[in-house]
Protein backbone atom coordinates (compact mmCIF):
# COMPACT_ATOMS: atom_id res chain seq x y z
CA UNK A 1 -7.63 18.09 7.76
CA UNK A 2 -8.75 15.95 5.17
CA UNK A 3 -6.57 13.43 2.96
CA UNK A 4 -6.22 13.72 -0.88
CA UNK A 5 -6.80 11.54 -3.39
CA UNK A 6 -3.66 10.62 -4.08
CA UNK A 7 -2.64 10.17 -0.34
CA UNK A 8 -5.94 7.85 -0.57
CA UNK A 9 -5.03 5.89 -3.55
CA UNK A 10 -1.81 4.80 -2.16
CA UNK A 11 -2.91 4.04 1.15
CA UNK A 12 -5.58 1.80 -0.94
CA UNK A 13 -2.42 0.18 -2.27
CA UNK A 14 -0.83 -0.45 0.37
CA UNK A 15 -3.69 -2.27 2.35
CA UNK A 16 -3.99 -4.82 -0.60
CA UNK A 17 -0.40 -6.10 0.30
CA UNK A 18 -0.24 -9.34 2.91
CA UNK A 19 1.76 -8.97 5.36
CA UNK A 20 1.54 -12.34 6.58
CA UNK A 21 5.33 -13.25 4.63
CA UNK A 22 7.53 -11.24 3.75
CA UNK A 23 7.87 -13.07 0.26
CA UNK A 24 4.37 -12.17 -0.92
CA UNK A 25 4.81 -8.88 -3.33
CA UNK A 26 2.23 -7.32 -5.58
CA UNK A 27 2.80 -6.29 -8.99
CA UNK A 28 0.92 -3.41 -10.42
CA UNK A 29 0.49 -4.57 -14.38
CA UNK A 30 0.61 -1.81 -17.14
CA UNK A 31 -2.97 -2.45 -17.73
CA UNK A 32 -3.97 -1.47 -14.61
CA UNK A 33 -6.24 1.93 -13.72
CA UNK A 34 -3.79 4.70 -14.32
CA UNK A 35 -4.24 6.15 -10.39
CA UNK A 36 -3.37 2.43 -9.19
CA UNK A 37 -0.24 3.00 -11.10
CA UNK A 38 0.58 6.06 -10.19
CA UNK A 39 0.28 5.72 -6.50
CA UNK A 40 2.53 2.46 -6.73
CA UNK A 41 5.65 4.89 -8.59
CA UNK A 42 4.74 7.42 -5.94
CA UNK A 43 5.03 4.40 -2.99
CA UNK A 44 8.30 3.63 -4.83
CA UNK A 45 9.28 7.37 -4.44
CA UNK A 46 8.42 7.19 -0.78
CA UNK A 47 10.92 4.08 -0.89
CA UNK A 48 7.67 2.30 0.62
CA UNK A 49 7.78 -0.62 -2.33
CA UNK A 50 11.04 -1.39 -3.99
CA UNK A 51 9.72 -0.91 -7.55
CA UNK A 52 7.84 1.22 -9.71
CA UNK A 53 5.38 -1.51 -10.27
CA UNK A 54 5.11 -2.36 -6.37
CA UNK A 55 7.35 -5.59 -5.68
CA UNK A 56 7.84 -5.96 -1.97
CA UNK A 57 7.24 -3.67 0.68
CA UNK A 58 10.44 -2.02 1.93
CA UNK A 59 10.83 -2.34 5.77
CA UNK A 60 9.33 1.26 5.96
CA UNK A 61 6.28 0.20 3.64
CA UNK A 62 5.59 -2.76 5.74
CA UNK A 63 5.51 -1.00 8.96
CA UNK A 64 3.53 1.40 6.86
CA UNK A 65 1.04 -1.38 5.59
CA UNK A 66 0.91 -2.77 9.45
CA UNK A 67 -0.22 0.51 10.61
CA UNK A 68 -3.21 1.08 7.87
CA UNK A 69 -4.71 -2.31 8.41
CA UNK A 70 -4.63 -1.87 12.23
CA UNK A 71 -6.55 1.68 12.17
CA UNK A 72 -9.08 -0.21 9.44
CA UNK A 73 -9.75 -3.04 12.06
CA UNK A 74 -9.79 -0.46 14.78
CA UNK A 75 -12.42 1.87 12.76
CA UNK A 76 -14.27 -0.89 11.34
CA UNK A 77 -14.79 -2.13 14.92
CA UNK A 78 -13.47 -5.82 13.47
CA UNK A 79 -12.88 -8.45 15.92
CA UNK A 80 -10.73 -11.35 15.65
């Protein structure tokens, strides 16, 4: 099984959020690369962020995001 693009892209988007407060958001400009844009609406659809243009993480997105950067540290072979 391999992932698409899209799947991909929004996974990229969701490992750019911190999740060290729950106040930090990220908002995807209109300017930005169409597929970053796209794959925040589609995280909105999800209800993973609370807005088109990213926002916050909903509790689902962050426990999302928490998941993706622990299986990057854990493939990457990253100690802390």
């Amino acid at each position: 099984m391999s992932l698409s693009n899209e799947i991909i892209e929004e996974m990229d988007l969701l490992m750019k959020f911190d999740l060290s407060s729950a106040r930090v958001g990220l908002k995807v400009h209109s300017n930005a690369d169409p597929k970053v844009i796209a794959a925040a609406k589609r995280l909105h659809t999800k209800d993973l962020v609370e807005h088109e243009d990213g926002g916050f993480l909903t509790t689902l997105g962050h426990e999302a995001a928490e998941h993706l950067q622990a299986a990057r540290v854990i493939l990457e072979g990253v100690t802390d």
